[in-house]
Protein backbone atom coordinates (compact mmCIF):
# COMPACT_ATOMS: atom_id res chain seq x y z
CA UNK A 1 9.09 79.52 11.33
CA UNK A 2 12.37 79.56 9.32
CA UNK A 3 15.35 82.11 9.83
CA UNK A 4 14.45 83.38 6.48
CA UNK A 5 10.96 83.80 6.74
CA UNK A 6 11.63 85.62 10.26
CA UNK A 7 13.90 88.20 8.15
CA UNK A 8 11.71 88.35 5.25
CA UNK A 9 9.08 89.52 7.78
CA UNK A 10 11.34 91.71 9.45
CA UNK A 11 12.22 93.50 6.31
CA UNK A 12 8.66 93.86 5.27
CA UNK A 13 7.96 95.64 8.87
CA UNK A 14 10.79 97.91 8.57
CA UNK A 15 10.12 99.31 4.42
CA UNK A 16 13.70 97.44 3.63
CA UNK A 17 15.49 99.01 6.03
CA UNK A 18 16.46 96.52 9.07
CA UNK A 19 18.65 97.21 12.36
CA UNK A 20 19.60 93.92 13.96
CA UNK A 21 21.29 94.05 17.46
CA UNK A 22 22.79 90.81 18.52
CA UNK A 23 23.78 90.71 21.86
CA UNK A 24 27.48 90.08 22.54
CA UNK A 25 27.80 86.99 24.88
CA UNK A 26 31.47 87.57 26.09
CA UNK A 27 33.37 84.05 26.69
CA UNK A 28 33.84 83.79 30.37
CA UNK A 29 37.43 83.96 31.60
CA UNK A 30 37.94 79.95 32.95
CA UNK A 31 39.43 79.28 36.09
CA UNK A 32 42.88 78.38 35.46
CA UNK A 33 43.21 76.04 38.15
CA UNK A 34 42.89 75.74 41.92
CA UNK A 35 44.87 77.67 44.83
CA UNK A 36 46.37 74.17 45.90
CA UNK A 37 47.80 73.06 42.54
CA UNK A 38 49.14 76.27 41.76
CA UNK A 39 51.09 76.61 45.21
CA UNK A 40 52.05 72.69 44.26
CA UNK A 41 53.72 73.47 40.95
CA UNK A 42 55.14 76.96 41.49
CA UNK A 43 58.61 76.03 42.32
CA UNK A 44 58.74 73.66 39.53
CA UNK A 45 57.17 75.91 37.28
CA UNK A 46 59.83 78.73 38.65
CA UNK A 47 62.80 76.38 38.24
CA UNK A 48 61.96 75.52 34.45
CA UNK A 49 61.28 79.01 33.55
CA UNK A 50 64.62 80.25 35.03
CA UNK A 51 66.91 77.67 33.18
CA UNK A 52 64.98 78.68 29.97
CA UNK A 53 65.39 81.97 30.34
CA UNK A 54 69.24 81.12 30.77
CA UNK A 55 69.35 79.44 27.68
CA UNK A 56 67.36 82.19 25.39
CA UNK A 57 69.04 84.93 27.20
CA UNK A 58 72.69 83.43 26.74
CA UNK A 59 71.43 85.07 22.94
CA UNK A 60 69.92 88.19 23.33
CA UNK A 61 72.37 89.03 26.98
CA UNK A 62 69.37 91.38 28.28
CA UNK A 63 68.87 92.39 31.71
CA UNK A 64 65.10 91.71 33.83
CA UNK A 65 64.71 92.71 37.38
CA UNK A 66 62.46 90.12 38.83
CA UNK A 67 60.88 86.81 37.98
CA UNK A 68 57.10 86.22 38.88
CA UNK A 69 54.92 82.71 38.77
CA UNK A 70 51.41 83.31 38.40
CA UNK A 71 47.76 82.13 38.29
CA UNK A 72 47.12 84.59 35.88
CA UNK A 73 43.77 83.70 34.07
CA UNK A 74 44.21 84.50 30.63
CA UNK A 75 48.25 85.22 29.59
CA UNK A 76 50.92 82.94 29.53
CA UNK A 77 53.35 85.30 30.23
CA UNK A 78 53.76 89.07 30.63
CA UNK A 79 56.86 91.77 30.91
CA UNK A 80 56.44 95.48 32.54
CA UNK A 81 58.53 98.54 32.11
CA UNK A 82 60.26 97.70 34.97
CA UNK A 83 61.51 94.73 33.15
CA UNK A 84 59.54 92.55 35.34
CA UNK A 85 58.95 89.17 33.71
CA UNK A 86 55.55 87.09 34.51
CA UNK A 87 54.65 83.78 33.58
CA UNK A 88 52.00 81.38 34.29
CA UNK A 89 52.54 78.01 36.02
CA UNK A 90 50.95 75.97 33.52
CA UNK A 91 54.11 76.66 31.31
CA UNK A 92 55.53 73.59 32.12
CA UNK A 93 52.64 72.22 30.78
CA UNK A 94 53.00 73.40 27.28
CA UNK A 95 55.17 71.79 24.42
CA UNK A 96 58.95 72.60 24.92
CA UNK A 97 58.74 74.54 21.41
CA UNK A 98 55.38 76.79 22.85
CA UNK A 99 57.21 77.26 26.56
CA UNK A 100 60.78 78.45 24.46
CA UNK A 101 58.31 80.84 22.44
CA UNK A 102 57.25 82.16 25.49
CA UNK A 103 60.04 83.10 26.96
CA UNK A 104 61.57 84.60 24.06
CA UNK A 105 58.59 86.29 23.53
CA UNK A 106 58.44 88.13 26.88
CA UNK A 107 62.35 88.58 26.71
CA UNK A 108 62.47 90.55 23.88
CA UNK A 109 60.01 92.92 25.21
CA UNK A 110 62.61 94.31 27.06
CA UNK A 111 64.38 95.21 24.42
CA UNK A 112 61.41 96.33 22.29
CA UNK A 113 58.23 97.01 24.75
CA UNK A 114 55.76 96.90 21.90
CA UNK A 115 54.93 94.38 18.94
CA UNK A 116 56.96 96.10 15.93
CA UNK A 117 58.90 94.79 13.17
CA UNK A 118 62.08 95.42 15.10
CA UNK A 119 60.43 93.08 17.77
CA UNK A 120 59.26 90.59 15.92
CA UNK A 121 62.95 90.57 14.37
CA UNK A 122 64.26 90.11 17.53
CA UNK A 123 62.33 87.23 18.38
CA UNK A 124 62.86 85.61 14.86
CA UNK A 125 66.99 85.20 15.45
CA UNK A 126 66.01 82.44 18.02
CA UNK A 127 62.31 81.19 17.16
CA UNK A 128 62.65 81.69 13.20
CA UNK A 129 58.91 79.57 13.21
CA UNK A 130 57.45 82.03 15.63
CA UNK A 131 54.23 82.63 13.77
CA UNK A 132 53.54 78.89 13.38
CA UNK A 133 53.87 78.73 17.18
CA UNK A 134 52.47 81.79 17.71
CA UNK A 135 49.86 80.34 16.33
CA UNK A 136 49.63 76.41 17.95
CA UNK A 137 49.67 78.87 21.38
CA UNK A 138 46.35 80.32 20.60
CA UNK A 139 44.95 76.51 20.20
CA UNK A 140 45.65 75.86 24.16
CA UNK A 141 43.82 77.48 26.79
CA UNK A 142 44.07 77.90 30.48
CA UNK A 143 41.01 75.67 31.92
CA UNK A 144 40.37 73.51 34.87
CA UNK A 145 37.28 70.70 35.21
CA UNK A 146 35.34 70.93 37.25
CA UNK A 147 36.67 68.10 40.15
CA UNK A 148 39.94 70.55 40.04
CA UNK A 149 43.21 70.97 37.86
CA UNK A 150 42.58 69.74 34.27
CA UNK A 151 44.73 68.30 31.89
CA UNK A 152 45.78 71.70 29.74
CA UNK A 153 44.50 70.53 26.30
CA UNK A 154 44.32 72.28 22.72
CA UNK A 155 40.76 74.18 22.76
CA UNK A 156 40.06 72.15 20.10
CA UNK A 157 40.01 69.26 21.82
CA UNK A 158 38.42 70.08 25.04
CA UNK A 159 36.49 67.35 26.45
């Protein structure tokens, strides 16, 4: 039986009036990769994100407290109110363009802890193309294969 013959059926039962639930099926936070690769790039990861964060921040001159490397599973990188910075490992990974958007991303939320026009002004004096980037981020995504730490690929061409 056809979709619309299902519907058409559907609609007769219910006098033209039809509730349809669909069941949300939630996309399953991937593993980002495995304890042993993450302890094996950390320093590496932590060295590249501190000399780019010297560079951007030799434009904005803002202050951060502390500098985390993470396994987080679904953000690249994330600033608290304590002007904490967080990043994931698999930065180093990314284009040099996506890393440097970043970083001036998360460094500009101490400055502006929220994403207003002032923000997004303040990340524009260094990353004028930060939509277009903004939006070639949302194309890669933190994975792993199965036999361990996967090549980070854009989603749409996951293998």
């Amino acid at each position: 039986m056809s979709q619309s013959t299902l519907l058409k059926k559907l609609r007769s039962l219910f006098s033209g009036r039809m509730v349809v639930r669909v069941r949300h099926v939630r996309r399953k936070s991937m593993p980002t990769g495995t304890l042993g690769a993450y302890k094996k790039h950390k320093e590496t990861a932590r060295e590249f994100v501190h000399g780019k964060l010297k560079e951007q921040n030799a434009h904005y001159a803002l202050s951060f407290n502390k500098v985390a490397i993470r396994n987080q599973r679904t953000r690249w990188g994330s600033c608290s109110k304590k002007g904490n910075l967080n990043f994931h490992y698999r930065i180093i990974e990314l284009p040099d363009s996506l890393a440097d958007y970043v970083i001036v991303h998360e460094l500009c939320h101490l400055a502006e802890f929220n994403h207003s026009k002032k923000f997004w002004a303040l990340v524009a004096q260094t990353v004028p193309d930060w939509r277009a980037r903004r939006k070639a981020l949302r194309r890669y995504a933190l994975h792993r294969k199965r036999s361990g730490l996967g090549k980070l690929l854009p989603t749409n061409t996951m293998v």
